[in-house]
Protein backbone atom coordinates (compact mmCIF):
# COMPACT_ATOMS: atom_id res chain seq x y z
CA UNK A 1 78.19 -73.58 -50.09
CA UNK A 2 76.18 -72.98 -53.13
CA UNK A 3 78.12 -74.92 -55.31
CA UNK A 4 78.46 -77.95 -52.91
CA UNK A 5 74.60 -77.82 -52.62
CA UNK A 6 74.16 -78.01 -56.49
CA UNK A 7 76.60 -80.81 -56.55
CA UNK A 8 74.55 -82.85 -53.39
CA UNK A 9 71.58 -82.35 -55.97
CA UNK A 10 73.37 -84.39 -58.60
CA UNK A 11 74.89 -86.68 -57.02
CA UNK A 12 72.28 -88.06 -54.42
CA UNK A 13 68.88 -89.22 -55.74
CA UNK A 14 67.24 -88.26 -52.22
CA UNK A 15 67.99 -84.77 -52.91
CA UNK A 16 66.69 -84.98 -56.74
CA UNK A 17 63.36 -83.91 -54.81
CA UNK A 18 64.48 -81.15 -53.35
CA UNK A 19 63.17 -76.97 -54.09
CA UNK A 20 66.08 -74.27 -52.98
CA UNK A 21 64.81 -72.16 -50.85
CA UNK A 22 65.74 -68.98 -52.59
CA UNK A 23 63.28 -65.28 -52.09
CA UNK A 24 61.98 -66.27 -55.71
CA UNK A 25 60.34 -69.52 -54.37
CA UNK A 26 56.41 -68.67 -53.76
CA UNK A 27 56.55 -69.81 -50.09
CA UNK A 28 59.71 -69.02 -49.48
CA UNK A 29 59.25 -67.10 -46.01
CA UNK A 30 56.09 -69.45 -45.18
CA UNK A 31 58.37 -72.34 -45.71
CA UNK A 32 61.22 -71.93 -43.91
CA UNK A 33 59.38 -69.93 -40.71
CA UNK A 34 57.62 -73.18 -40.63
CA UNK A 35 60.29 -75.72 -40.91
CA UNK A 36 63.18 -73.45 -39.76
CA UNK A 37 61.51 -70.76 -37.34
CA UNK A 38 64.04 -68.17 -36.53
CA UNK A 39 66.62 -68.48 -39.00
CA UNK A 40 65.23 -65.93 -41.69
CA UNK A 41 65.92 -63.32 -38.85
CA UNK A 42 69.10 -64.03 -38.28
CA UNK A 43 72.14 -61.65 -39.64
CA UNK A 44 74.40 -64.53 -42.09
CA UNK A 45 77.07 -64.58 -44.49
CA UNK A 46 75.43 -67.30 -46.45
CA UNK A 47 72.29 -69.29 -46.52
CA UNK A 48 71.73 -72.47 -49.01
CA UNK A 49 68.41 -74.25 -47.97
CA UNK A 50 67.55 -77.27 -49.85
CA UNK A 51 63.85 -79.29 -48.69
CA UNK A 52 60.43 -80.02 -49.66
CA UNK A 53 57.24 -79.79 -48.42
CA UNK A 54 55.96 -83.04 -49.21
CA UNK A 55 54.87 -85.95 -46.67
CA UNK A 56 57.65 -87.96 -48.25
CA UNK A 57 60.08 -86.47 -47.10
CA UNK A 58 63.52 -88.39 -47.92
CA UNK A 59 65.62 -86.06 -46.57
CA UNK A 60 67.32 -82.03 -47.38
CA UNK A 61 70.13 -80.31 -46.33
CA UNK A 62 70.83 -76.94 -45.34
CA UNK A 63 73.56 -74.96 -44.29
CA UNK A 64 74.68 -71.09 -43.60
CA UNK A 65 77.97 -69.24 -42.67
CA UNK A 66 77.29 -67.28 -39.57
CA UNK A 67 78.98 -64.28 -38.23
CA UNK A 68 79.61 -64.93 -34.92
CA UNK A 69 79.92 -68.10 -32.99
CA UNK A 70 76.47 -67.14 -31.29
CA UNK A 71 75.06 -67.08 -34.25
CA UNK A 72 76.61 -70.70 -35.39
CA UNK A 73 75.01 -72.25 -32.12
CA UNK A 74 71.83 -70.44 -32.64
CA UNK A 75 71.58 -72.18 -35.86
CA UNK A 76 72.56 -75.29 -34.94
CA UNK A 77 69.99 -75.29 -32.75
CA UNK A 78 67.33 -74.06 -35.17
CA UNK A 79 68.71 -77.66 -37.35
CA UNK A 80 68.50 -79.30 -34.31
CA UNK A 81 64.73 -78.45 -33.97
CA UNK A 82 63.88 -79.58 -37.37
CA UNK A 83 65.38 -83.04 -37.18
CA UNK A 84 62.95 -83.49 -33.84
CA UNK A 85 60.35 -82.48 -35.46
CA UNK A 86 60.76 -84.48 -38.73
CA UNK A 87 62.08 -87.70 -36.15
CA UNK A 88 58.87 -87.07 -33.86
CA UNK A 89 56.49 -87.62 -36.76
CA UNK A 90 57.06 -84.45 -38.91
CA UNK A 91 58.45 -86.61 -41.56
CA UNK A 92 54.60 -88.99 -41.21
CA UNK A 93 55.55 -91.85 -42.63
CA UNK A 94 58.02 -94.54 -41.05
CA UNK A 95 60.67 -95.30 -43.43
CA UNK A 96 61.44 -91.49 -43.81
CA UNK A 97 61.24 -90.92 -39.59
CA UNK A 98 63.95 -93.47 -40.54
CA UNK A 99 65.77 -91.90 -42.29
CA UNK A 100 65.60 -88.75 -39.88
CA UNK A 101 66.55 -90.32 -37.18
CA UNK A 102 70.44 -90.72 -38.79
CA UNK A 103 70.05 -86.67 -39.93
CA UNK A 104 73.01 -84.38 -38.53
CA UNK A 105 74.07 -80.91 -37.25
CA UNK A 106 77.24 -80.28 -37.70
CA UNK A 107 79.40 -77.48 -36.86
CA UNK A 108 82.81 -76.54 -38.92
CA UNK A 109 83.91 -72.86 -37.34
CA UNK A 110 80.84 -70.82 -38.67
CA UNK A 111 79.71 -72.81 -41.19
CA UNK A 112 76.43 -75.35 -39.67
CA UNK A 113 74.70 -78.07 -41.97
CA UNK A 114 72.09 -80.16 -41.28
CA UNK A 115 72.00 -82.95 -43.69
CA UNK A 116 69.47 -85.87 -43.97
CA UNK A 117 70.29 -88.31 -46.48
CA UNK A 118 68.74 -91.00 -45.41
CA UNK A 119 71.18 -93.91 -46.87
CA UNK A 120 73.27 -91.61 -48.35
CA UNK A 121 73.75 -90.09 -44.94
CA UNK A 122 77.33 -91.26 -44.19
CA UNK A 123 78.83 -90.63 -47.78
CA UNK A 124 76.95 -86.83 -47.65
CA UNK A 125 78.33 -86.15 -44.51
CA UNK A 126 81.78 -87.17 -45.67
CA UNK A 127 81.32 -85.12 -48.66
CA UNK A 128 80.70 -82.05 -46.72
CA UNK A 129 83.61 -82.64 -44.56
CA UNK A 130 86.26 -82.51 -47.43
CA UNK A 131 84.79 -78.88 -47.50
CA UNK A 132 87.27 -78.13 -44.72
CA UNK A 133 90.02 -80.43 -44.96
C-alpha cells in the first residue's frame, strides 16, 4: 500500500498537496482523530493516510489492511464519514465539495481505500484496482 501511495503522489497533481500521515507528522494523532475519528484505535495490518488540512482541499486517499472483516467494515465506515463531512461543507469551498461528492470507499477483502481525486477520480480508482487483479 505504501508504495502505491507514493506512486498516487507522483502521478496525480491533486495529491502533490498531500502530508502522510505518519507518527513523525506534528499533528499526527490531532489530525486524523479529527478527520478520521476511530481509526487510530483500531488493531491493522497496515495504515497509509495521505490528506491535508487546508480549506482547499482537492482531494487524499487513504487506505489500511484490516484483520478481520469487522474491522474492514468498521473502516469503511470511518471513510464513509469523512467523505460526508468533506461533501456536507467540510471541504468549504464549492469546486472541492465537488470534487467530494465523486470520492469512494471501496472494499477489496481487507484492504479499504477511500480515494478523492477529484478529476482524477476514475483513473485513481482504476489504478487501485489493478492492485488486486
Amino acid at each position: 500500500l505504501s508504495a502505491f501511495a507514493k506512486g498516487l503522489t507522483e502521478q496525480y497533481e491533486f495529491a502533490g498537496y498531500l502530508t502522510e500521515m505518519t507518527p513523525e507528522y506534528p499533528y499526527y494523532e490531532e489530525d486524523i482523530n479529527r478527520c478520521l475519528p476511530g481509526l487510530l484505535e483500531m488493531d491493522l495490518e497496515q495504515m497509509v493516510i495521505y490528506m491535508t488540512m487546508i480549506t482547499l482541499n482537492n482531494g487524499e486517499f487513504s487506505m489500511v489492511q484490516a484483520k478481520s472483516s469487522e474491522d474492514a467494515a468498521k473502516a469503511a465506515e470511518i471513510f464513509q464519514a469523512r467523505i460526508d463531512a468533506q461533501v456536507q461543507g467540510g471541504a468549504f469551498y464549492p469546486e472541492t465539495i465537488e470534487g467530494w461528492k465523486k470520492a469512494q470507499v471501496i472494499t477489496r477483502g481487507s484492504v479499504v481505500a477511500l480515494i478523492s481525486a477529484g478529476d482524477s477520480q476514475s483513473s485513481a480508482v482504476e489504478a487501485f484496482e489493478k492492485l488486486f487483479a
